[in-house]
Protein backbone atom coordinates (compact mmCIF):
# COMPACT_ATOMS: atom_id res chain seq x y z
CA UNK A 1 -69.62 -15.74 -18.40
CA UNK A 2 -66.27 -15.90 -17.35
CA UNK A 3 -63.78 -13.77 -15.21
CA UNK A 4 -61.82 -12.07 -17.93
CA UNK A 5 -64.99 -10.71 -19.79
CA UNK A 6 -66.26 -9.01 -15.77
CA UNK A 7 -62.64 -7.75 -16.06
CA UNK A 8 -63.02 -6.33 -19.91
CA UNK A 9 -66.50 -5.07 -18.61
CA UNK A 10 -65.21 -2.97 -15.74
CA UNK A 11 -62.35 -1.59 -17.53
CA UNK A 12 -64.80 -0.26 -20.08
CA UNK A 13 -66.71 1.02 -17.14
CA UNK A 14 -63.55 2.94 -15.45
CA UNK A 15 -62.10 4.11 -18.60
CA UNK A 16 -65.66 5.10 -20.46
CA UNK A 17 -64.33 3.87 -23.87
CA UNK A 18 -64.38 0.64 -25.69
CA UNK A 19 -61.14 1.57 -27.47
CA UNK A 20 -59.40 2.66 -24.43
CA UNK A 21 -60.01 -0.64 -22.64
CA UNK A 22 -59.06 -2.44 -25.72
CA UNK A 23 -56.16 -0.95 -25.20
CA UNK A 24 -55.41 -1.73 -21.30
CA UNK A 25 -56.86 -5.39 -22.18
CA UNK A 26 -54.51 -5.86 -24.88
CA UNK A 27 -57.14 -6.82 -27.40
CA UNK A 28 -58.74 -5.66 -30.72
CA UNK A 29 -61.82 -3.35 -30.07
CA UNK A 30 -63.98 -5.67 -32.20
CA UNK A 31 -62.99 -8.40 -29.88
CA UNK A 32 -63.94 -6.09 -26.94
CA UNK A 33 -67.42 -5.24 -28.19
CA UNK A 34 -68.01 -9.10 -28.68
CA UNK A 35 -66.87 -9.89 -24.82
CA UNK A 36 -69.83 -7.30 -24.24
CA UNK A 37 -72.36 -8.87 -26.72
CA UNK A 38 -71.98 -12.00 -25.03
CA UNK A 39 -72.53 -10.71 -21.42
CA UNK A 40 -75.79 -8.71 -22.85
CA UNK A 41 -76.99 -11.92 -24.36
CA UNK A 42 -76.83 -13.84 -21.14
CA UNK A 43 -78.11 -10.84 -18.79
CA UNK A 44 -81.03 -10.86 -21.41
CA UNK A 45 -80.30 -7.01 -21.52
CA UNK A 46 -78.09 -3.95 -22.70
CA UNK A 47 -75.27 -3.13 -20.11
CA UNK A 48 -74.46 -0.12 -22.70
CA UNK A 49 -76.32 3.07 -23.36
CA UNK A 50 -74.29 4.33 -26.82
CA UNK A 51 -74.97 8.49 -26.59
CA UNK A 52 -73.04 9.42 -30.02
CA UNK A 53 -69.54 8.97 -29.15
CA UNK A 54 -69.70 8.10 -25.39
CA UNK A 55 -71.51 5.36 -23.68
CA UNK A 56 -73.06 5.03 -20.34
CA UNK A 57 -74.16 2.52 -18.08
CA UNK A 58 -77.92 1.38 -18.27
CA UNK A 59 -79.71 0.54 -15.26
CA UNK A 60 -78.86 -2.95 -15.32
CA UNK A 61 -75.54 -2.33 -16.33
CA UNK A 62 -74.63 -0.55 -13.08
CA UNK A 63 -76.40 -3.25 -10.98
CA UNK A 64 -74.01 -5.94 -13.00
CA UNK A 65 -71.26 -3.58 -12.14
CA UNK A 66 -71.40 -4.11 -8.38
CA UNK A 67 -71.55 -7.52 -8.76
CA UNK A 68 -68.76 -8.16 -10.85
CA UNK A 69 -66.79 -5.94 -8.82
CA UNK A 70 -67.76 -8.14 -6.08
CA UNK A 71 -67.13 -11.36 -8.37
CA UNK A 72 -63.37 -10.05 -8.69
CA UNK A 73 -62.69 -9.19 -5.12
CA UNK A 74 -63.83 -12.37 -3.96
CA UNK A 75 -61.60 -13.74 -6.62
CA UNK A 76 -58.94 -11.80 -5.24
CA UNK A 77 -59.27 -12.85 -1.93
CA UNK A 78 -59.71 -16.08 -2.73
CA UNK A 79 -56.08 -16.30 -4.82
CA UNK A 80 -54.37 -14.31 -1.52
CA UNK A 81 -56.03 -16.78 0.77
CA UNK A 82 -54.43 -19.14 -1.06
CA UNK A 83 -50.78 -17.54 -1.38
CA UNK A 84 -50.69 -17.39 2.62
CA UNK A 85 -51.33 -20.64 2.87
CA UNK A 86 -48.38 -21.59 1.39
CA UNK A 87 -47.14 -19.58 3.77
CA UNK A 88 -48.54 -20.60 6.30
CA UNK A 89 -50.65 -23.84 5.92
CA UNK A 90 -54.39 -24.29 7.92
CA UNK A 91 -57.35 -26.32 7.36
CA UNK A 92 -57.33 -30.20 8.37
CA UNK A 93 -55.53 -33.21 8.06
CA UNK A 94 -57.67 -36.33 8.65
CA UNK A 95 -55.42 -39.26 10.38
CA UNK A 96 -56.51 -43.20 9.83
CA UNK A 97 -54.91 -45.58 12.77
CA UNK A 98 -56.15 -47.31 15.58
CA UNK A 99 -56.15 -45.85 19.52
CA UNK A 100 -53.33 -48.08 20.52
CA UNK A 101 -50.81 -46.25 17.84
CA UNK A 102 -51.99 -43.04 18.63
CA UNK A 103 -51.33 -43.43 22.22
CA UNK A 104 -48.32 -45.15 22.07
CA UNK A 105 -46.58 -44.26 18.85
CA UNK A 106 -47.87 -40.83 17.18
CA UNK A 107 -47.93 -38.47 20.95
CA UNK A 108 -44.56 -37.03 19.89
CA UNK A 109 -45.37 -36.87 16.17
CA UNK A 110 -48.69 -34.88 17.25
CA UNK A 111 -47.33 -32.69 19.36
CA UNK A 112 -44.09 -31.54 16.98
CA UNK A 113 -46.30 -31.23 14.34
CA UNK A 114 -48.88 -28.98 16.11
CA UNK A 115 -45.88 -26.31 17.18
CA UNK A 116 -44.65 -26.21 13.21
CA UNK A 117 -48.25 -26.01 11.70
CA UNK A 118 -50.24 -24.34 14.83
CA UNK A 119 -53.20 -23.55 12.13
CA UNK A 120 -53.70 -27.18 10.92
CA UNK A 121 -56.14 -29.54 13.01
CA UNK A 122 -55.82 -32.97 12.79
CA UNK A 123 -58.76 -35.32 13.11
CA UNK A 124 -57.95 -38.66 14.27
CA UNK A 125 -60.49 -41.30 12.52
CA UNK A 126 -60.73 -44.26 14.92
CA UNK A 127 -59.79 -47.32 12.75
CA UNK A 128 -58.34 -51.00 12.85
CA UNK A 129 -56.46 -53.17 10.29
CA UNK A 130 -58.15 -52.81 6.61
CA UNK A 131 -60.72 -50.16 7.34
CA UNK A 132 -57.52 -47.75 7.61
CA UNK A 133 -56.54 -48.53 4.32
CA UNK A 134 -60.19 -48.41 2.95
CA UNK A 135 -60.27 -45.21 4.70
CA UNK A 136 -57.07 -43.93 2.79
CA UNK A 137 -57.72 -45.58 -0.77
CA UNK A 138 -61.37 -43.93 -0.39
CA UNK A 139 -59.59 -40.12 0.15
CA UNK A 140 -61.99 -40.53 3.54
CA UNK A 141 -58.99 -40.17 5.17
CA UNK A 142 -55.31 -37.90 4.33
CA UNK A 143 -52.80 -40.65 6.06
CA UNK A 144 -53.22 -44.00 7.71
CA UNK A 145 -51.39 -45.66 10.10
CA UNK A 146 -51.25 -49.69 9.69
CA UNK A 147 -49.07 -52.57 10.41
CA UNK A 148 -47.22 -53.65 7.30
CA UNK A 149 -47.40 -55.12 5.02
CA UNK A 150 -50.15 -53.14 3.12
CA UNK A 151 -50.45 -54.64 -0.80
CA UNK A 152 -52.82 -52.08 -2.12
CA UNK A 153 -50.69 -50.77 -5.49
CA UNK A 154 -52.36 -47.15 -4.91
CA UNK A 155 -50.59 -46.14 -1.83
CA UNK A 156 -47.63 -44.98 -0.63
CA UNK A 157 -46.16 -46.54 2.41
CA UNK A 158 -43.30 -45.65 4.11
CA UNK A 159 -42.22 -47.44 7.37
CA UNK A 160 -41.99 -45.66 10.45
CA UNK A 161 -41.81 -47.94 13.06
CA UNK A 162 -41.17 -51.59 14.43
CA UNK A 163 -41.26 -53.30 17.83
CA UNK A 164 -41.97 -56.93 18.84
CA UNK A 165 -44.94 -58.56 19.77
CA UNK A 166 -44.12 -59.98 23.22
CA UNK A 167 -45.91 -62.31 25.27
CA UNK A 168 -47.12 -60.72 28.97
CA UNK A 169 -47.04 -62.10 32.54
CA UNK A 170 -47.83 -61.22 36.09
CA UNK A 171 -44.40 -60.59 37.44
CA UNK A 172 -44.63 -64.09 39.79
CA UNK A 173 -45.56 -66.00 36.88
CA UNK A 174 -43.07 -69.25 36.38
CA UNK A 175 -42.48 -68.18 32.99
CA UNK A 176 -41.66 -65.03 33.92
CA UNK A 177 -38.07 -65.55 34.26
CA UNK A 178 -37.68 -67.45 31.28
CA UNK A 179 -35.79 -66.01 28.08
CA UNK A 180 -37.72 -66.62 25.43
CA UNK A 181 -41.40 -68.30 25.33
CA UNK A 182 -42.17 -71.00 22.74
CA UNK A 183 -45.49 -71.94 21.58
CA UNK A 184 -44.73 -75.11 23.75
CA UNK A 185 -44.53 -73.43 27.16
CA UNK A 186 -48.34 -72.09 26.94
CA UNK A 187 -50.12 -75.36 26.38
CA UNK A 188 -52.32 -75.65 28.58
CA UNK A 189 -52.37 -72.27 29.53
CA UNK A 190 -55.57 -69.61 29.50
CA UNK A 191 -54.34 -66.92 26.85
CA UNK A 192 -55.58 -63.44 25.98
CA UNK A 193 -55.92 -63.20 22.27
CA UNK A 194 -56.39 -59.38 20.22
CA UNK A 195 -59.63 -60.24 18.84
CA UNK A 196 -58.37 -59.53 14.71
CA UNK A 197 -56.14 -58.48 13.23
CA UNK A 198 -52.27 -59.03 11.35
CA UNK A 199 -51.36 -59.69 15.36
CA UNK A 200 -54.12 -62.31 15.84
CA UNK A 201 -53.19 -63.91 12.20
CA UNK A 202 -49.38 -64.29 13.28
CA UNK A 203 -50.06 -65.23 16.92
CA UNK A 204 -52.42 -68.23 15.19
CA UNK A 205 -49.84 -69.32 12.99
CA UNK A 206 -46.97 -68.77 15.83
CA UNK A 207 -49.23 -71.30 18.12
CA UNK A 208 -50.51 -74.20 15.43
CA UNK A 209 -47.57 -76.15 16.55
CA UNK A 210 -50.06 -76.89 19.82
CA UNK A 211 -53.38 -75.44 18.68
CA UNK A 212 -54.96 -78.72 19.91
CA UNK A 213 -53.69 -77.91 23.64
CA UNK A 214 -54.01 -73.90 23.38
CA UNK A 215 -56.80 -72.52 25.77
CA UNK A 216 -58.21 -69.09 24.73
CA UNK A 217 -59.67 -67.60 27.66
CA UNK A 218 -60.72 -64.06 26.11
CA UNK A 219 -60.49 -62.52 22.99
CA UNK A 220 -60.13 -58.41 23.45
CA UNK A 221 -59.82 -55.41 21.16
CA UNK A 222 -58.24 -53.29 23.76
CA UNK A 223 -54.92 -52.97 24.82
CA UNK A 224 -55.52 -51.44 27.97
CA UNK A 225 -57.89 -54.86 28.99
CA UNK A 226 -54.84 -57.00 27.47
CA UNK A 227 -52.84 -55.38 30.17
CA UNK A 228 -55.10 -55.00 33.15
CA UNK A 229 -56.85 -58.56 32.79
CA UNK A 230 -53.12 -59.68 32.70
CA UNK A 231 -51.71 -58.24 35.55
CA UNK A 232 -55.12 -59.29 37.34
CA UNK A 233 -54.03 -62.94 36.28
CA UNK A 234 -56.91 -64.02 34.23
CA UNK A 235 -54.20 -65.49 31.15
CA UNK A 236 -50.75 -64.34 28.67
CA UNK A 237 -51.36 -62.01 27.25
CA UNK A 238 -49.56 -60.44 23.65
CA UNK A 239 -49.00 -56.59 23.04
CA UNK A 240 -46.60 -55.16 21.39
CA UNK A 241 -43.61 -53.50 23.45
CA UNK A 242 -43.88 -50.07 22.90
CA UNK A 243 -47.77 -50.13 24.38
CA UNK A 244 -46.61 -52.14 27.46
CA UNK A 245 -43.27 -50.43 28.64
CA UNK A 246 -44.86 -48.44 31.27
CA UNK A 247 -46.19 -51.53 33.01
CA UNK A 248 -42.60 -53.50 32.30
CA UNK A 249 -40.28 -51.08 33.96
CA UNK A 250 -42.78 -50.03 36.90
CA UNK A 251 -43.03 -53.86 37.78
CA UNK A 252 -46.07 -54.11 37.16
CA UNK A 253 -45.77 -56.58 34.21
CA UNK A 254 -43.09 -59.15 33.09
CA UNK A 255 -42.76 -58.90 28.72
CA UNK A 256 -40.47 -62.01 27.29
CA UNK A 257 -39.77 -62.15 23.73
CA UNK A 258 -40.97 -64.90 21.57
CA UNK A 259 -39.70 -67.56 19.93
CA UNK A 260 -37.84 -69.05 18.55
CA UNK A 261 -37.20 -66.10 16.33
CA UNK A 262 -38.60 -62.56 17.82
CA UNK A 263 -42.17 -61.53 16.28
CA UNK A 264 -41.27 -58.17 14.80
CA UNK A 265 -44.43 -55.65 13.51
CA UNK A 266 -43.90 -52.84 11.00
CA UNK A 267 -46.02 -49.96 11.17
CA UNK A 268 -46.46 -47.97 8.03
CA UNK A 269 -47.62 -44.08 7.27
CA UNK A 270 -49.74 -44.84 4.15
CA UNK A 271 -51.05 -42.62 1.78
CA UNK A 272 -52.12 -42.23 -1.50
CA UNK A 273 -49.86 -42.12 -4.54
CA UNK A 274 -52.24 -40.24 -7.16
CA UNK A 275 -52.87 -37.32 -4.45
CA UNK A 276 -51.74 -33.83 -4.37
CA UNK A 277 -50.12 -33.16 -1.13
CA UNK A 278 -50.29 -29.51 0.24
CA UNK A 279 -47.65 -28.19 2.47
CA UNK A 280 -49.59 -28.88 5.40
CA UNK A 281 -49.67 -33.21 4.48
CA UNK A 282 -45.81 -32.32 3.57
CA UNK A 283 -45.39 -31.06 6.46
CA UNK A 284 -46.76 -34.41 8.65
CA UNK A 285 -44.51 -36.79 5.83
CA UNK A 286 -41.89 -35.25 7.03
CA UNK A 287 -42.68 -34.72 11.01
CA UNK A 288 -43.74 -38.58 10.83
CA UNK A 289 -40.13 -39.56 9.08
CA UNK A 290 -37.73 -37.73 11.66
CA UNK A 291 -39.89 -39.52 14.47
CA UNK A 292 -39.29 -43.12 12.83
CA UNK A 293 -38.13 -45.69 14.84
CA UNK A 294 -36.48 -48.66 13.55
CA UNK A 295 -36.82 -51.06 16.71
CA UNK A 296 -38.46 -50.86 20.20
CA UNK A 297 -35.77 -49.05 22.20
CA UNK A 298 -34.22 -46.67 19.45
CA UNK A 299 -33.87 -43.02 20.01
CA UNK A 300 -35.71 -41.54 16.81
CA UNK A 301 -33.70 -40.53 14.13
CA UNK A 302 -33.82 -37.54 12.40
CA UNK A 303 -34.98 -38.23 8.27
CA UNK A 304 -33.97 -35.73 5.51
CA UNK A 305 -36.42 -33.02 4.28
CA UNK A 306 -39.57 -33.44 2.57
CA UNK A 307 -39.86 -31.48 -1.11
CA UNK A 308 -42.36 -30.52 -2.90
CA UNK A 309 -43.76 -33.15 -5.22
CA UNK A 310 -41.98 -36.04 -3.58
CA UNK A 311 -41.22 -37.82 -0.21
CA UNK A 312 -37.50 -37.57 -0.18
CA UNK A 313 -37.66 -38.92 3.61
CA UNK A 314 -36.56 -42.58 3.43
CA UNK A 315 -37.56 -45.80 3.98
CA UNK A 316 -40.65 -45.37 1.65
CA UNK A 317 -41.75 -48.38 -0.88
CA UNK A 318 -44.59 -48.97 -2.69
C-alpha cells in the first residue's frame, strides 16, 4: 500500500466512477482498477460493490475510507509542518563542549542565537577533550566545541576562537610582576595542573626542561578550583585568559604570559561533514562564525552568511 493508490481510492470514492478518476489521476482505467485490486488483495476484502454500471462502497470499503482520509491528512500536515519549518526552524540542537567554554566563550553565541531561532532548544552535552568529538562523529551530538587540532577526516572544523594559556598568581606573588614566566622560574614551586587534556599535554611538554624539579601539588578538572585554590595560595596555576579575566582586572589574580613563545589554544566548532544541516544547525554555523574571535582581547568580528548546502563563513578546514 502506498499513498498514491489511498489517493486513486478516494478519488474513485468522490467521483463514483473508475473512469472519471482515471481521468483526474491521469492514468488508464485498467491501471486504475489494478491500484484497486491490489488494495483488495491486502485488505483481504472487496472495497467495491459493482451494481451494473455504478459501484458503491462495501462495508469495509467505507471503514478503509476514513482511514485513508485520515492517512492523507496526516500526510498533509506532516508536509506543512515541514514547509514552516523552513520558515521558521524548531526542534533541538544538541551542543558537545566542556562547562568552561560554555561559560566563558559560547554566553553571547547562546543568547544571539536564541533571539533569531526562539523555537529551537539547545541541549548542552557536558563533555571534555575526545568524548566531544566521539560525541559528534557518533551523530550523539549536532556540534562540538574542542580545542584544535581535531584529526578526525569526518568532520568539519572551523576555528572560532584563540586565547593563551597563561600561568596564574596571587597578586603579591614575586613572579607576579615578571613579564613572561619560563619553565625555569617554577622549579621548585607547588603547581596546579588541569587534570587531562591538550592543556595538560602542552603544559607537560612546556615544563620537561625541569620536570625533575617541578612539584605538582593538585591536579583539577575545574576551572573555577584552578582559580579559587590559586588566589587562596595553595600553587600556579594555568587557565586560559578568557576564563580568568574577571579575576585579572578585579585584582583578584595576577595572569603572565608564558614563555618563551606565548601558549596559544584554538577552539574549533566541529561537525560532521556527511550530515544534512537544517536551517536551524545553519543558523548556529553562522551565529558561531560572526562571534569568532581570533585572539584574547578582539572585539568579534562579524563572518559572511551561511548558505544552504555549505559553510561559506570562513576560517573552516578540514
Amino acid at each position: 500500500m502506498d499513498l498514491d493508490q489511498l489517493h486513486t481510492f478516494l478519488e474513485i470514492v468522490r467521483l463514483k466512477s473508475f473512469s472519471k478518476a482515471a481521468q483526474s489521476c491521469y492514468r488508464t482505467q485498467p491501471a486504475v482498477s489494478a491500484q484497486v485490486r491490489q488494495l483488495e488483495q491486502e485488505m483481504n476484502a472487496p472495497l467495491f460493490a459493482r451494481l451494473g454500471t455504478k459501484i458503491a462502497l462495501t462495508p469495509a470499503g467505507e471503514i478503509f475510507a476514513q482511514y485513508s482520509e485520515q492517512i492523507l491528512d496526516l500526510r498533509r500536515r506532516a508536509q506543512d509542518s515541514i514547509n514552516e519549518l523552513e520558515r521558521v526552524p524548531r526542534g533541538e540542537l544538541v551542543i558537545a563542549a566542556n562547562e568552561a567554554t560554555c561559560i566563558y566563550v559560547l554566553p553571547r553565541v547562546f543568547s544571539e542565537y536564541k533571539k533569531r531561532f526562539p523555537n529551537v532548544q539547545i541541549l548542552v552535552d557536558r563533555a571534555y577533550g575526545t568524548r566531544v568529538v566521539e560525541a559528534v562523529v557518533d551523530n550523539q551530538a549536532d556540534f562540538g566545541i574542542t580545542q584544535l587540532p581535531v584529526t578526525e577526516k569526518r568532520l568539519q572544523v572551523a576555528k572560532i576562537h584563540s586565547d593563551e594559556i597563561k600561568a596564574l598568581f596571587p597578586p603579591g606573588h614575586h613572579l607576579a610582576n615578571k613579564e613572561g614566566i619560563l619553565p625555569q622560574d617554577l622549579a621548585g614551586l607547588p603547581l596546579l595542573m588541569p587534570k587531562a587534556g591538550q592543556t595538560r599535554n602542552r603544559l607537560n611538554a612546556w615544563l620537561e626542561p625541569v620536570e625533575d624539579q617541578v612539584t605538582i601539588s593538585m591536579e583539577l578538572d575545574s576551572t573555577e578550583m584552578l582559580k579559587r585554590f590559586a588566589m587562596a595560595e595553595l600553587g600556579v596555576a594555568f587557565l586560559a585568559g578568557s576564563h580568568c579575566r574577571e579575576e585579572v582586572a578585579a585584582g583578584r589574580l595576577a595572569a603572565r604570559s608564558l614563555g618563551p613563545e606565548p601558549m596559544v589554544r584554538q577552539i574549533g566548532l566541529i561537525y560532521r561533514k556527511d550530515k544534512a544541516l537544517s536551517k536551524a544547525a545553519l543558523g548556529f554555523i553562522e551565529v558561531t562564525m560572526s562571534h569568532a574571535v581570533t585572539d584574547a582581547g578582539a572585539i568579534p568580528k562579524r563572518m559572511g552568511t551561511m548558505e544552504r548546502g555549505a559553510a561559506k563563513a570562513a576560517p573552516i578546514e578540514s
